[in-house]
N, C-alpha and C. Protein backbone atom coordinates (compact mmCIF):
# COMPACT_ATOMS: atom_id res chain seq x y z
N UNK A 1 -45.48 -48.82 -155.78
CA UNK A 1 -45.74 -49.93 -156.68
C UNK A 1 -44.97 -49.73 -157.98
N UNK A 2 -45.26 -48.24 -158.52
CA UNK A 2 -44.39 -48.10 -159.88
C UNK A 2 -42.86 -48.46 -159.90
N UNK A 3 -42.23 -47.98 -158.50
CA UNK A 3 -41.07 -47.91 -158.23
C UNK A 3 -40.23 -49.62 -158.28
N UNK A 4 -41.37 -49.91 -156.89
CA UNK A 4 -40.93 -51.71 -157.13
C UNK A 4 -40.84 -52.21 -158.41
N UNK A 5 -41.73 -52.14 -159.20
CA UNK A 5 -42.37 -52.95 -160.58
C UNK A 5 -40.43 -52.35 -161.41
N UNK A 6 -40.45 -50.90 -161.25
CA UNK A 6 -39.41 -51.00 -161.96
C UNK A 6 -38.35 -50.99 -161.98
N UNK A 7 -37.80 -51.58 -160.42
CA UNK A 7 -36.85 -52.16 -159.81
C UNK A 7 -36.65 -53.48 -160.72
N UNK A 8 -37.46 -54.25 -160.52
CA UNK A 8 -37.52 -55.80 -160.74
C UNK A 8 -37.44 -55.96 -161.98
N UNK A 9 -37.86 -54.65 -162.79
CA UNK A 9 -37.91 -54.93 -164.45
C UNK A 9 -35.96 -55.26 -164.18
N UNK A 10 -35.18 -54.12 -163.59
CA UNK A 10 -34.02 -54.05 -163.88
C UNK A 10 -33.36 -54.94 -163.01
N UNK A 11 -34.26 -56.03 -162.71
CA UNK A 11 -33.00 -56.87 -161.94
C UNK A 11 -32.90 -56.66 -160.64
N UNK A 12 -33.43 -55.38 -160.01
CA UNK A 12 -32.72 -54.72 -158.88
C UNK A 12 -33.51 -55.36 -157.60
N UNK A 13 -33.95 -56.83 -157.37
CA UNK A 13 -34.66 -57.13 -156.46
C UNK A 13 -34.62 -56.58 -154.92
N UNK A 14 -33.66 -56.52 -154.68
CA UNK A 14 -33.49 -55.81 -153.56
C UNK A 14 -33.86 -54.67 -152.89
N UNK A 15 -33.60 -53.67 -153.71
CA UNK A 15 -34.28 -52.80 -153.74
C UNK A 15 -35.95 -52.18 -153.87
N UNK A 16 -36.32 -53.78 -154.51
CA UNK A 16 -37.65 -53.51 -155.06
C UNK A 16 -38.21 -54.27 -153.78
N UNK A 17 -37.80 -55.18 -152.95
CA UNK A 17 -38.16 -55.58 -151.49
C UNK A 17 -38.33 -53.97 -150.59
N UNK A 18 -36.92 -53.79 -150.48
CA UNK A 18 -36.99 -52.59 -149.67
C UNK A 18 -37.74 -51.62 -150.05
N UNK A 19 -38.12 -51.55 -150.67
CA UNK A 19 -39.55 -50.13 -150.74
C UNK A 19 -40.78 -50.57 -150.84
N UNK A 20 -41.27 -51.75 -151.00
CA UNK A 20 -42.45 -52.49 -151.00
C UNK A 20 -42.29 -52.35 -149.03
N UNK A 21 -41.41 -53.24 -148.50
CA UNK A 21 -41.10 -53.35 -147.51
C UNK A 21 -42.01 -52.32 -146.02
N UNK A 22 -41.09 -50.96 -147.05
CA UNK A 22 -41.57 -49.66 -146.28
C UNK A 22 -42.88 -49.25 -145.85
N UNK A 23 -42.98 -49.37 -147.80
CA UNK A 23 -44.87 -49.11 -148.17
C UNK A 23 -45.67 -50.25 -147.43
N UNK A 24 -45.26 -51.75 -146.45
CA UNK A 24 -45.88 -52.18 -145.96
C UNK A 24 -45.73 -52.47 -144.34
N UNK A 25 -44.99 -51.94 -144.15
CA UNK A 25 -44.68 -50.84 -142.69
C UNK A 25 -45.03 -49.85 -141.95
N UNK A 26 -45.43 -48.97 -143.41
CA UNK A 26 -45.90 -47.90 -142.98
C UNK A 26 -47.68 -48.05 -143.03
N UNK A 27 -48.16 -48.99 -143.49
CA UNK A 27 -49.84 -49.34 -143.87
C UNK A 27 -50.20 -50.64 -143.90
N UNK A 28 -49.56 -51.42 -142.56
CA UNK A 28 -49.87 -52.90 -142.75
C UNK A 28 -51.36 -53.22 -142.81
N UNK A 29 -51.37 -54.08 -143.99
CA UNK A 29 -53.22 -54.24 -144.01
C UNK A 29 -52.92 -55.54 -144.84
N UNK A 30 -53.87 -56.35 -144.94
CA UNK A 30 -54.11 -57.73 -145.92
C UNK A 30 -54.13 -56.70 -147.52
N UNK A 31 -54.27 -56.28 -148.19
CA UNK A 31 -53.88 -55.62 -149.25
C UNK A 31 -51.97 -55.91 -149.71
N UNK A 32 -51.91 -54.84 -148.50
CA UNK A 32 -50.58 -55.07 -148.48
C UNK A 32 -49.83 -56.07 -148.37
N UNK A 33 -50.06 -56.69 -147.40
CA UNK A 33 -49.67 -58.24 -147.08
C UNK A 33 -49.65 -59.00 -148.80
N UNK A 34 -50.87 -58.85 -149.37
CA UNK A 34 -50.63 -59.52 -150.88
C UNK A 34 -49.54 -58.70 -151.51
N UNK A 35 -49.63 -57.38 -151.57
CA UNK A 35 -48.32 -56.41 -152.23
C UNK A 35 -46.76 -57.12 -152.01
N UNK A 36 -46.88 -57.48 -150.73
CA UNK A 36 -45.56 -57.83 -150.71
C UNK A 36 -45.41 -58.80 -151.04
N UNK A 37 -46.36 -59.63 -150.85
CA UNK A 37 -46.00 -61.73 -151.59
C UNK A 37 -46.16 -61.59 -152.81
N UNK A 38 -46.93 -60.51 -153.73
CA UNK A 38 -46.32 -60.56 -155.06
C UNK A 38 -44.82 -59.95 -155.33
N UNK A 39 -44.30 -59.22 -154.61
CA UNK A 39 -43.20 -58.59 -154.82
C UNK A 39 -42.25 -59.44 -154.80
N UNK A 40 -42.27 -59.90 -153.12
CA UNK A 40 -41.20 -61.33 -152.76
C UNK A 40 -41.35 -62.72 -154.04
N UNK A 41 -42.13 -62.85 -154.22
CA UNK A 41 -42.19 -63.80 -155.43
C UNK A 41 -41.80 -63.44 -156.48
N UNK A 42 -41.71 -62.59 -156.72
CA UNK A 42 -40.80 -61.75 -158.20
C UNK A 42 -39.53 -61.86 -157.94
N UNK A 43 -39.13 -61.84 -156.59
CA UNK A 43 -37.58 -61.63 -156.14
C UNK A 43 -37.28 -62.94 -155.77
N UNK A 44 -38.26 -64.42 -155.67
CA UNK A 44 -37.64 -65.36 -155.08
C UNK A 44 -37.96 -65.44 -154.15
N UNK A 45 -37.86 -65.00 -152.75
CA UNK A 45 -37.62 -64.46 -151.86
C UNK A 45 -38.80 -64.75 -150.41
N UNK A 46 -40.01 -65.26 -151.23
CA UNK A 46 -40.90 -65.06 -150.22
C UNK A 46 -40.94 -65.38 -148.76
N UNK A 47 -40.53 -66.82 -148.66
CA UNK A 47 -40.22 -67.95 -147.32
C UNK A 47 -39.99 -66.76 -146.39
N UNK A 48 -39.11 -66.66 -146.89
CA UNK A 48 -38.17 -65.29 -145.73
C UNK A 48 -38.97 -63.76 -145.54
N UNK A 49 -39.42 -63.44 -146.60
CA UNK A 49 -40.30 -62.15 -146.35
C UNK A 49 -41.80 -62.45 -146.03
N UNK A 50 -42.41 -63.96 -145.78
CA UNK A 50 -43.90 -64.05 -145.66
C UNK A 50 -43.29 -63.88 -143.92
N UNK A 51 -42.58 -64.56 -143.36
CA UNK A 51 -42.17 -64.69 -142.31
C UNK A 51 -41.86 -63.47 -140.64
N UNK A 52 -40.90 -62.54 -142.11
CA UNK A 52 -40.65 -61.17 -141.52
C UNK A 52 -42.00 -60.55 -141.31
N UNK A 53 -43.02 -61.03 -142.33
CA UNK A 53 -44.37 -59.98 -142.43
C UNK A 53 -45.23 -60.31 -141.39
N UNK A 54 -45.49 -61.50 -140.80
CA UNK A 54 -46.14 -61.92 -140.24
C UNK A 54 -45.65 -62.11 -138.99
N UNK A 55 -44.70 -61.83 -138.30
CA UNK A 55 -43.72 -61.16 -137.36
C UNK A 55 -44.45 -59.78 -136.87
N UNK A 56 -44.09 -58.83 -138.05
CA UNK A 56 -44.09 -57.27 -137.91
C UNK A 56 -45.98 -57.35 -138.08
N UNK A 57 -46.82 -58.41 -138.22
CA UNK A 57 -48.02 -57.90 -137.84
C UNK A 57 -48.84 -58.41 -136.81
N UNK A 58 -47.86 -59.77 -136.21
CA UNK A 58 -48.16 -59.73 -134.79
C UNK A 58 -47.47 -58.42 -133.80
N UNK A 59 -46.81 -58.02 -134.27
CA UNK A 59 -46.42 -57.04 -133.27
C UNK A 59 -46.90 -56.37 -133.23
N UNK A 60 -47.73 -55.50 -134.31
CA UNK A 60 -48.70 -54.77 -134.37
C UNK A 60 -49.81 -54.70 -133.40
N UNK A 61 -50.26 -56.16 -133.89
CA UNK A 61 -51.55 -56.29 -132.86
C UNK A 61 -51.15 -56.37 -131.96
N UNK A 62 -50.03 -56.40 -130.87
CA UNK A 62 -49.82 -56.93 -129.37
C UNK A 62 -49.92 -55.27 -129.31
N UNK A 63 -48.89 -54.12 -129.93
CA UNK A 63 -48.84 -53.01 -129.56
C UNK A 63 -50.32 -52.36 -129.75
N UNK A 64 -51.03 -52.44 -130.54
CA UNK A 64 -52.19 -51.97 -130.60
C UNK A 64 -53.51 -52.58 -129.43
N UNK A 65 -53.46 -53.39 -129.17
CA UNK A 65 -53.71 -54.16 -127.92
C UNK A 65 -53.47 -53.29 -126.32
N UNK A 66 -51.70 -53.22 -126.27
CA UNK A 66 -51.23 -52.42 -125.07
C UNK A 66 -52.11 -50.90 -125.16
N UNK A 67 -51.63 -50.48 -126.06
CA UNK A 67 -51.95 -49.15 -126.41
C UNK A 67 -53.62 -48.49 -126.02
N UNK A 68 -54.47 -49.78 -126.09
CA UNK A 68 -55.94 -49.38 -125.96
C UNK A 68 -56.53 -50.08 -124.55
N UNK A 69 -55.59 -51.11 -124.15
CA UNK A 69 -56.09 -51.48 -122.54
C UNK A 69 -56.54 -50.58 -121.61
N UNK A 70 -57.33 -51.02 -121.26
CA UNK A 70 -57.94 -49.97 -119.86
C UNK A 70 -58.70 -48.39 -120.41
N UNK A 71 -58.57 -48.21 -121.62
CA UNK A 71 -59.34 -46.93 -122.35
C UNK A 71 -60.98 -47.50 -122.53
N UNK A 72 -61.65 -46.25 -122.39
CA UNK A 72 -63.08 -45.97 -122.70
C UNK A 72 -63.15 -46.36 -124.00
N UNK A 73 -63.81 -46.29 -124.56
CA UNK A 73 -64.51 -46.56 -125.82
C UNK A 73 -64.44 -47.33 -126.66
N UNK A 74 -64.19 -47.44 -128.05
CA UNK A 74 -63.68 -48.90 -129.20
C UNK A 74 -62.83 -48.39 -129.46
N UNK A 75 -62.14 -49.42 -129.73
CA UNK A 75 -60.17 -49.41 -130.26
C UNK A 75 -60.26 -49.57 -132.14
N UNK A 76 -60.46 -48.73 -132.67
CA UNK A 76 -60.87 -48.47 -133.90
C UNK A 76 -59.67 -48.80 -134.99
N UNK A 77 -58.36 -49.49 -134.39
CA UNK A 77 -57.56 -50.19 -135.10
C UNK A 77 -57.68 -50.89 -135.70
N UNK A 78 -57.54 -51.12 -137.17
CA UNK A 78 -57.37 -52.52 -137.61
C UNK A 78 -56.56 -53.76 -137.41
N UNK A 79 -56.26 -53.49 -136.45
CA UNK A 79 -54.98 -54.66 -135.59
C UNK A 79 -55.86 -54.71 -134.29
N UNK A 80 -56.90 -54.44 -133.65
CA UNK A 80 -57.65 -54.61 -132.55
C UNK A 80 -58.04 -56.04 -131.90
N UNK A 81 -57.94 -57.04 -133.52
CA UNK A 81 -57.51 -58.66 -133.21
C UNK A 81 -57.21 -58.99 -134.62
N UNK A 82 -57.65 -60.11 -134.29
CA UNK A 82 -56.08 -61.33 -135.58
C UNK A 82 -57.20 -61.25 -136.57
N UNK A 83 -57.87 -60.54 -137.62
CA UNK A 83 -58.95 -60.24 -138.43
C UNK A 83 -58.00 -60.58 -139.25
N UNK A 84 -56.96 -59.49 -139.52
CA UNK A 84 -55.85 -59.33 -140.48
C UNK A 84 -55.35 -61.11 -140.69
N UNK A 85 -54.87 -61.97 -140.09
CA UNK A 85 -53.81 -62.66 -139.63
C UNK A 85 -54.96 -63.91 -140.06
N UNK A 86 -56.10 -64.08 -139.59
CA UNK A 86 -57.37 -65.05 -140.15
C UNK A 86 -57.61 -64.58 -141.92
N UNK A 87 -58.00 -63.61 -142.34
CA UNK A 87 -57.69 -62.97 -143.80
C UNK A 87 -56.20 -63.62 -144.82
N UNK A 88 -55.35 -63.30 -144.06
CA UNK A 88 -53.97 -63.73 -144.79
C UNK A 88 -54.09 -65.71 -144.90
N UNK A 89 -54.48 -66.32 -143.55
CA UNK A 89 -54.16 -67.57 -143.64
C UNK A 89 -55.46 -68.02 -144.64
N UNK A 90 -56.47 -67.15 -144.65
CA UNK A 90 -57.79 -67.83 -145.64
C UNK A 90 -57.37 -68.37 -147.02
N UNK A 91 -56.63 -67.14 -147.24
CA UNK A 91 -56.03 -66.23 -148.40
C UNK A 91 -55.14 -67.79 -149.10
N UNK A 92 -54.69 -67.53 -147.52
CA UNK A 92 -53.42 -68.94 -148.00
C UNK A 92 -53.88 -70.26 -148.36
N UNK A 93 -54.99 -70.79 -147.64
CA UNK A 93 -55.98 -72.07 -147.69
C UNK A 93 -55.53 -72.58 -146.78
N UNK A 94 -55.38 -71.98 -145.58
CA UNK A 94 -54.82 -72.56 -143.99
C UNK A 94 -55.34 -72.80 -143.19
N UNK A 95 -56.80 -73.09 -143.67
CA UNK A 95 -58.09 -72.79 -142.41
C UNK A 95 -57.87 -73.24 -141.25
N UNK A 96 -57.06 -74.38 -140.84
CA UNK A 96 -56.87 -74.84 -139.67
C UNK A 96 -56.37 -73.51 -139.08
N UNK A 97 -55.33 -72.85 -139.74
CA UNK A 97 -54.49 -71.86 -138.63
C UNK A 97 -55.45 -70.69 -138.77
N UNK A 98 -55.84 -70.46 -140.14
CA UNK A 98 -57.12 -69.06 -139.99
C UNK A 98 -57.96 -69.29 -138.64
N UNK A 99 -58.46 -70.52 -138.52
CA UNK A 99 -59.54 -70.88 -137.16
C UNK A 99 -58.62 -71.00 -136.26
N UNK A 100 -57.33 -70.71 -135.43
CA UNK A 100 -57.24 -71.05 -134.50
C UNK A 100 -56.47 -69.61 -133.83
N UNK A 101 -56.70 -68.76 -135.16
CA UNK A 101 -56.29 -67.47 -134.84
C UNK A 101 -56.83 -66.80 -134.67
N UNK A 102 -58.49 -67.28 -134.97
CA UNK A 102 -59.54 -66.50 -134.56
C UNK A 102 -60.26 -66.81 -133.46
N UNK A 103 -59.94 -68.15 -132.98
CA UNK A 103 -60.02 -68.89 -131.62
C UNK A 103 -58.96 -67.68 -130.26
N UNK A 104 -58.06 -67.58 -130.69
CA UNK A 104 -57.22 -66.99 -129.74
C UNK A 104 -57.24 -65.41 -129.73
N UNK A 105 -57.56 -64.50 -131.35
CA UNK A 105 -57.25 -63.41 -130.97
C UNK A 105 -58.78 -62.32 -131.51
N UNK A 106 -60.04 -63.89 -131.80
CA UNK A 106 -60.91 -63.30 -131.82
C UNK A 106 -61.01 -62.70 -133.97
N UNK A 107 -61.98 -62.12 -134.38
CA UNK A 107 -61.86 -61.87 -135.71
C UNK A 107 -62.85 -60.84 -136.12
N UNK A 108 -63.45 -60.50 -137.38
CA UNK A 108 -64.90 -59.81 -137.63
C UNK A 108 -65.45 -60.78 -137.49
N UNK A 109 -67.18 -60.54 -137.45
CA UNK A 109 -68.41 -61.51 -137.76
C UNK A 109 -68.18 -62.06 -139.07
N UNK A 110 -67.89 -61.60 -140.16
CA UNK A 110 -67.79 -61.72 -141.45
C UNK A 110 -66.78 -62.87 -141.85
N UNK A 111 -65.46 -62.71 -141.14
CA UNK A 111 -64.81 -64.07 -141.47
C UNK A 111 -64.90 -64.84 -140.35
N UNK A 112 -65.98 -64.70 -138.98
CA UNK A 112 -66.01 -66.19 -138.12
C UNK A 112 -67.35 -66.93 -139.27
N UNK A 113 -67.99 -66.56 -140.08
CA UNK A 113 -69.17 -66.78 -140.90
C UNK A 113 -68.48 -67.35 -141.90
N UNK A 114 -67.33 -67.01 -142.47
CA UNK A 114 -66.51 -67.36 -143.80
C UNK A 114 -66.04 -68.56 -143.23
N UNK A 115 -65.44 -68.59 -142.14
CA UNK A 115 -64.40 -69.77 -141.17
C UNK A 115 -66.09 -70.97 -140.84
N UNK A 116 -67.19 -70.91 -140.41
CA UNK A 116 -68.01 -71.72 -140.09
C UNK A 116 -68.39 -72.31 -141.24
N UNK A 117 -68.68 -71.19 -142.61
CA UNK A 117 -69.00 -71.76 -143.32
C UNK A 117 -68.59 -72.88 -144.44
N UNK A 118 -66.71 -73.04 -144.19
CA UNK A 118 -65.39 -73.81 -144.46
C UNK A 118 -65.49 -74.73 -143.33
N UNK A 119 -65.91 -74.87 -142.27
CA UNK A 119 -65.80 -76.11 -141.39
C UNK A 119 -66.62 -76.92 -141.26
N UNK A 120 -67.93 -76.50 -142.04
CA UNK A 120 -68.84 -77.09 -141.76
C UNK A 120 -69.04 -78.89 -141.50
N UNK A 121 -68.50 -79.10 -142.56
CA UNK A 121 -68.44 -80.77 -142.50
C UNK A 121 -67.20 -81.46 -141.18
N UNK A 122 -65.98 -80.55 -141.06
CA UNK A 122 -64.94 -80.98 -140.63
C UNK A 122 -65.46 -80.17 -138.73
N UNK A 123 -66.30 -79.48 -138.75
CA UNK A 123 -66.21 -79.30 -137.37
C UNK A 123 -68.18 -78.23 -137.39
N UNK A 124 -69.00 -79.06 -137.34
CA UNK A 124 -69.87 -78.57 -137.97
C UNK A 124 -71.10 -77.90 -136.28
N UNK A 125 -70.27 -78.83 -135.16
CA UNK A 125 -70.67 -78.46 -133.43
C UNK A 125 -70.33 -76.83 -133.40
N UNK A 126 -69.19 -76.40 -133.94
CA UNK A 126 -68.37 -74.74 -133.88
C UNK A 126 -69.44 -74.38 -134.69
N UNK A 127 -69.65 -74.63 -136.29
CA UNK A 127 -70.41 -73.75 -137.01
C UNK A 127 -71.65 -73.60 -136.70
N UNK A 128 -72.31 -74.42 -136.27
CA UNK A 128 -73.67 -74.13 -135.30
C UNK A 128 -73.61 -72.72 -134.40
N UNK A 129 -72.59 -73.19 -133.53
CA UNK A 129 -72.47 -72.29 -132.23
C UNK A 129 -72.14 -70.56 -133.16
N UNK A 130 -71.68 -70.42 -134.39
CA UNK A 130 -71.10 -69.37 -134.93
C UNK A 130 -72.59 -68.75 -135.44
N UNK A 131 -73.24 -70.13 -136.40
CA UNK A 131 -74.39 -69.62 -136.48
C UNK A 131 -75.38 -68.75 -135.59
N UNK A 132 -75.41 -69.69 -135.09
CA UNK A 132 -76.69 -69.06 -133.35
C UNK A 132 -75.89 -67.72 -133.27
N UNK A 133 -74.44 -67.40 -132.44
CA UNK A 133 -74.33 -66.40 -132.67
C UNK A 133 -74.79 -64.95 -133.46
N UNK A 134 -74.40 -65.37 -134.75
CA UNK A 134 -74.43 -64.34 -135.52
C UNK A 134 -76.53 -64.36 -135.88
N UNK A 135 -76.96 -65.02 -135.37
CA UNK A 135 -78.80 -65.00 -135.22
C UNK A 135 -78.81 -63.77 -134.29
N UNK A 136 -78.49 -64.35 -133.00
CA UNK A 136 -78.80 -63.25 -131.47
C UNK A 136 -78.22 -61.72 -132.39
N UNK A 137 -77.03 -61.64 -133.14
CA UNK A 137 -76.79 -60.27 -133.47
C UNK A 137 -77.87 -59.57 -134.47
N UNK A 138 -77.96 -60.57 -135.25
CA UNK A 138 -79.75 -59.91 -136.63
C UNK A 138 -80.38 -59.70 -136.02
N UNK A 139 -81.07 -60.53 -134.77
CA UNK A 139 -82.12 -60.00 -134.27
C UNK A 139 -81.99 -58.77 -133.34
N UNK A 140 -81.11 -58.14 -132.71
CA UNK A 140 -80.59 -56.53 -132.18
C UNK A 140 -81.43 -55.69 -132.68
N UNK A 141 -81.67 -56.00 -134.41
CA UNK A 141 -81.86 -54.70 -135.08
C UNK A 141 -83.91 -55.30 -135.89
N UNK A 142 -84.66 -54.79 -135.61
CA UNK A 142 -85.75 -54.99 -136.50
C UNK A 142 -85.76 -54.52 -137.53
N UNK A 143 -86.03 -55.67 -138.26
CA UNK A 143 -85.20 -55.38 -140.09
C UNK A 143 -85.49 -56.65 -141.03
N UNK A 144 -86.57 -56.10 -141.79
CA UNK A 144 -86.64 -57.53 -142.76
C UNK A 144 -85.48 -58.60 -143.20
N UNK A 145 -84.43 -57.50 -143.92
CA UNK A 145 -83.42 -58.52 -144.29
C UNK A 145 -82.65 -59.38 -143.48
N UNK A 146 -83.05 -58.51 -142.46
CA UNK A 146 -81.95 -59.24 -140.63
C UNK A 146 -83.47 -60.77 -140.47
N UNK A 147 -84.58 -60.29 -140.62
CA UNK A 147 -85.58 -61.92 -140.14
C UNK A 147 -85.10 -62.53 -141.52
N UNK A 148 -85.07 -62.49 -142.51
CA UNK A 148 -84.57 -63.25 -143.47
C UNK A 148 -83.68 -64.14 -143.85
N UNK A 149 -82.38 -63.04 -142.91
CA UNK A 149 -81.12 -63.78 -142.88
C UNK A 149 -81.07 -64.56 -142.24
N UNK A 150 -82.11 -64.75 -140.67
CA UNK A 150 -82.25 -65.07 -139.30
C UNK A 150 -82.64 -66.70 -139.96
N UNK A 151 -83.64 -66.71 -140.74
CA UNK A 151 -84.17 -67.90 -141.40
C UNK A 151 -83.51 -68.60 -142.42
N UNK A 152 -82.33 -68.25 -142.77
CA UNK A 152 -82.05 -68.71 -143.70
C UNK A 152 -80.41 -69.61 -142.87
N UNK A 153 -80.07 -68.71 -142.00
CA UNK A 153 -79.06 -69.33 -141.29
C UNK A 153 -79.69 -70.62 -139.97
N UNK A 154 -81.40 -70.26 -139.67
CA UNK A 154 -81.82 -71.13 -139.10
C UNK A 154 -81.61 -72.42 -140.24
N UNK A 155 -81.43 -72.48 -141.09
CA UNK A 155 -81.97 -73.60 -142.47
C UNK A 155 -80.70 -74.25 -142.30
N UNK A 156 -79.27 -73.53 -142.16
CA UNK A 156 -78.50 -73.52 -142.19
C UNK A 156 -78.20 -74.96 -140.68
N UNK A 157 -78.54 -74.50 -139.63
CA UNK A 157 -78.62 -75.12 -138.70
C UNK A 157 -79.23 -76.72 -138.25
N UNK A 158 -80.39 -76.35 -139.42
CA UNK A 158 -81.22 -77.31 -139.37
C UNK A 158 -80.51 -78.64 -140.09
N UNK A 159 -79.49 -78.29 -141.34
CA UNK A 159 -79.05 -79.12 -142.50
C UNK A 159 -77.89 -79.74 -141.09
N UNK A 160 -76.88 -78.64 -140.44
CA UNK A 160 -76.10 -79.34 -139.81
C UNK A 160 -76.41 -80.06 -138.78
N UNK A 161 -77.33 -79.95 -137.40
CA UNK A 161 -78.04 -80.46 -136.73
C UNK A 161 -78.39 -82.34 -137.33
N UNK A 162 -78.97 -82.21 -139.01
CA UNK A 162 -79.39 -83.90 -139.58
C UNK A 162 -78.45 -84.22 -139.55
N UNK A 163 -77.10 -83.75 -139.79
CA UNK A 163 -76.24 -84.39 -140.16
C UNK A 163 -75.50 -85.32 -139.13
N UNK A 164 -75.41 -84.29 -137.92
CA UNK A 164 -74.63 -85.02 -136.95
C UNK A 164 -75.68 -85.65 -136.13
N UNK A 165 -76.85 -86.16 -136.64
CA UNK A 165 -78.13 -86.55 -136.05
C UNK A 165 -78.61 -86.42 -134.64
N UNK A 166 -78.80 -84.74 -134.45
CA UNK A 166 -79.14 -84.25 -133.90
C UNK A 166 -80.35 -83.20 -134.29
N UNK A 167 -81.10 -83.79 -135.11
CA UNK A 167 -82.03 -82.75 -135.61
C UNK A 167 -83.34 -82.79 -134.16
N UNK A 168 -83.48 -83.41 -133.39
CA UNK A 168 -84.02 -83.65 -132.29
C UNK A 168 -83.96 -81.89 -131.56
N UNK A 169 -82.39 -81.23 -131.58
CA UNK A 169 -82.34 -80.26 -131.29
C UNK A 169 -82.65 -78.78 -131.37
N UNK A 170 -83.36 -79.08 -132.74
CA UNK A 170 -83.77 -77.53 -133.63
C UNK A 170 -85.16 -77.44 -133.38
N UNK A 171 -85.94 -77.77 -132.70
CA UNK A 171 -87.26 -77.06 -132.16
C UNK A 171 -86.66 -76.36 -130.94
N UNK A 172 -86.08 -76.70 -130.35
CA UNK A 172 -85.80 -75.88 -129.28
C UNK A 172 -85.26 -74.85 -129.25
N UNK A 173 -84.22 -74.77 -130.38
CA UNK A 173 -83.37 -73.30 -130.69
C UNK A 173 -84.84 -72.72 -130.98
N UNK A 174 -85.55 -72.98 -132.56
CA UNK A 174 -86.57 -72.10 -132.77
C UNK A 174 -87.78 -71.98 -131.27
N UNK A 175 -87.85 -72.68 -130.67
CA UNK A 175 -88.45 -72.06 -129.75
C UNK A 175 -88.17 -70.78 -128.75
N UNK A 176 -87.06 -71.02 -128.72
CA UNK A 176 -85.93 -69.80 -127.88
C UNK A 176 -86.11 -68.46 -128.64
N UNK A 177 -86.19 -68.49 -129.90
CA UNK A 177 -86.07 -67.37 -130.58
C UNK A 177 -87.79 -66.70 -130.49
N UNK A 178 -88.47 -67.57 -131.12
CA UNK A 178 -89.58 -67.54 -130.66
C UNK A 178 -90.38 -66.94 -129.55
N UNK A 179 -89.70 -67.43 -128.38
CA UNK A 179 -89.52 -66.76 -126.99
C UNK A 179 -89.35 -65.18 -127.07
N UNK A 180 -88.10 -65.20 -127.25
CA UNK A 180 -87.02 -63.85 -127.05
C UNK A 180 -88.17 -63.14 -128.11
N UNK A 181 -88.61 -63.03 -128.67
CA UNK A 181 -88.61 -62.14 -130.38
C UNK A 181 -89.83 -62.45 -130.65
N UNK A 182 -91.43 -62.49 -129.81
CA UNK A 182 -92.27 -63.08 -129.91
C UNK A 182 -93.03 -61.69 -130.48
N UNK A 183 -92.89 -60.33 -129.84
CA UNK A 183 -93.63 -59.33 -130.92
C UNK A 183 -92.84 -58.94 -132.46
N UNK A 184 -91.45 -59.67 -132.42
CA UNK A 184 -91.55 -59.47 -134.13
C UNK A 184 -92.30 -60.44 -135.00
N UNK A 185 -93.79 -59.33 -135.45
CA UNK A 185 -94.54 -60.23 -135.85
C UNK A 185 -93.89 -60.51 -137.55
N UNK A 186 -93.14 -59.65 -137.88
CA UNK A 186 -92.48 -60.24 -139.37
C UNK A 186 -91.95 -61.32 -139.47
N UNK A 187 -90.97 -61.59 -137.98
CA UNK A 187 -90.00 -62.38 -138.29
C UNK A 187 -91.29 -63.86 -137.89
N UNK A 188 -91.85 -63.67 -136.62
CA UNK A 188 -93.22 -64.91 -136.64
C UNK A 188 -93.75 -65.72 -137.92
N UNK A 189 -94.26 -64.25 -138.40
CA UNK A 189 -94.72 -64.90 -140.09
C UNK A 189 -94.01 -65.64 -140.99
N UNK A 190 -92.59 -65.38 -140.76
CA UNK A 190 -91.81 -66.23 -141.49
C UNK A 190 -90.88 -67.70 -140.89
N UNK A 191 -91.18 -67.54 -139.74
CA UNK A 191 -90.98 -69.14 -139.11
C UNK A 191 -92.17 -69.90 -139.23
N UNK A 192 -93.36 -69.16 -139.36
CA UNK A 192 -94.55 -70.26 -139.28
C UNK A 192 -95.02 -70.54 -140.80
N UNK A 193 -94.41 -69.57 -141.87
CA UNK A 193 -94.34 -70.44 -143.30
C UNK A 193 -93.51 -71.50 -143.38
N UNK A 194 -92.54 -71.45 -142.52
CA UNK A 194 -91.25 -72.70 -142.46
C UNK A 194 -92.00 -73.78 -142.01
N UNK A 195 -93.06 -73.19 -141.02
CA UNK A 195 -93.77 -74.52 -140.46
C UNK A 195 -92.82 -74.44 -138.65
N UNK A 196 -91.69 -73.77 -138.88
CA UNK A 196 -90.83 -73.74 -137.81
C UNK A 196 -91.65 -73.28 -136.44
């Protein structure tokens, strides 16, 4: 970083690409990915270096992909899917392409929750389905803050459900859960203050 920064003081853009370049070659991560679009933007330059970057981090993930097929255990890469590649387009305000990269190469829980919670109005059938999801995972673990969250993303469901006037449908989810999760008497107590 010192090096780039004082490349560019002297003009020397080029140079100050090529070692940013390296440093994001050798540690591709969304960090970096910003390192270099501030760099390339100092130099002009970006069009052409957002391009190269996003090149060299699909390749990543395809090789990190090959590399862990058919192995035992978790692929503990950060290139394991398009997490990185959904992050950068958020970053960008691209949600269409953030969501369709997480459609194809999969993402964390954390930004399919960030991505549902940006679609809501424009595709609000997905953010449901993201919701419910990420419910079945809180409930895995018995844990106040997990029935809490469980209820609060049910609320969540409930608002989108009126909207597309389908609220007809949300006794039945809460019944399901209800079902499944009938000795968590914490999480009980707090659907039947909902009235749920």
């Amino acid at each position: 970083e010192f090096i780039s920064h004082a490349y560019h003081r002297s003009g020397r853009h080029e140079e100050a690409m090529k070692s940013t370049w390296t440093a994001f070659t050798e540690q591709v991560s969304f960090e970096m990915y910003q390192t270099l679009a501030e760099h390339a933007k100092q130099a002009k330059a970006w069009p052409e270096w957002r391009e190269k970057a996003l090149d060299h981090i699909r390749e990543q993930i395809s090789a990190s992909k090959k590399k862990h097929t058919g192995r035992r255990g978790w692929n503990l890469s950060s290139l394991n899917d398009h997490s990185i590649l959904v992050h950068i387009f958020l970053w960008e305000k691209d949600i269409d392409t953030a969501w369709n990269e997480a459609r194809e190469g999969g993402c964390s829980e954390g930004l399919w929750l960030e991505l549902a919670g940006l679609r809501e109005k424009s595709d609000p059938n997905n953010s449901v389905k993201i919701y419910r999801e990420h419910i079945r995972h809180l409930l895995k673990h018995a844990d106040k803050r997990n029935y809490e969250s469980t209820v609060k993303y049910l609320g969540k469901i409930k608002r989108l459900l009126s909207a597309m006037g389908k609220v007809q449908d949300f006794p039945a989810i809460v019944a399901d859960i209800r079902s499944e999760h009938r000795r968590k008497r914490n999480l009980m107590a707090l659907l039947d203050k909902k009235k749920w």
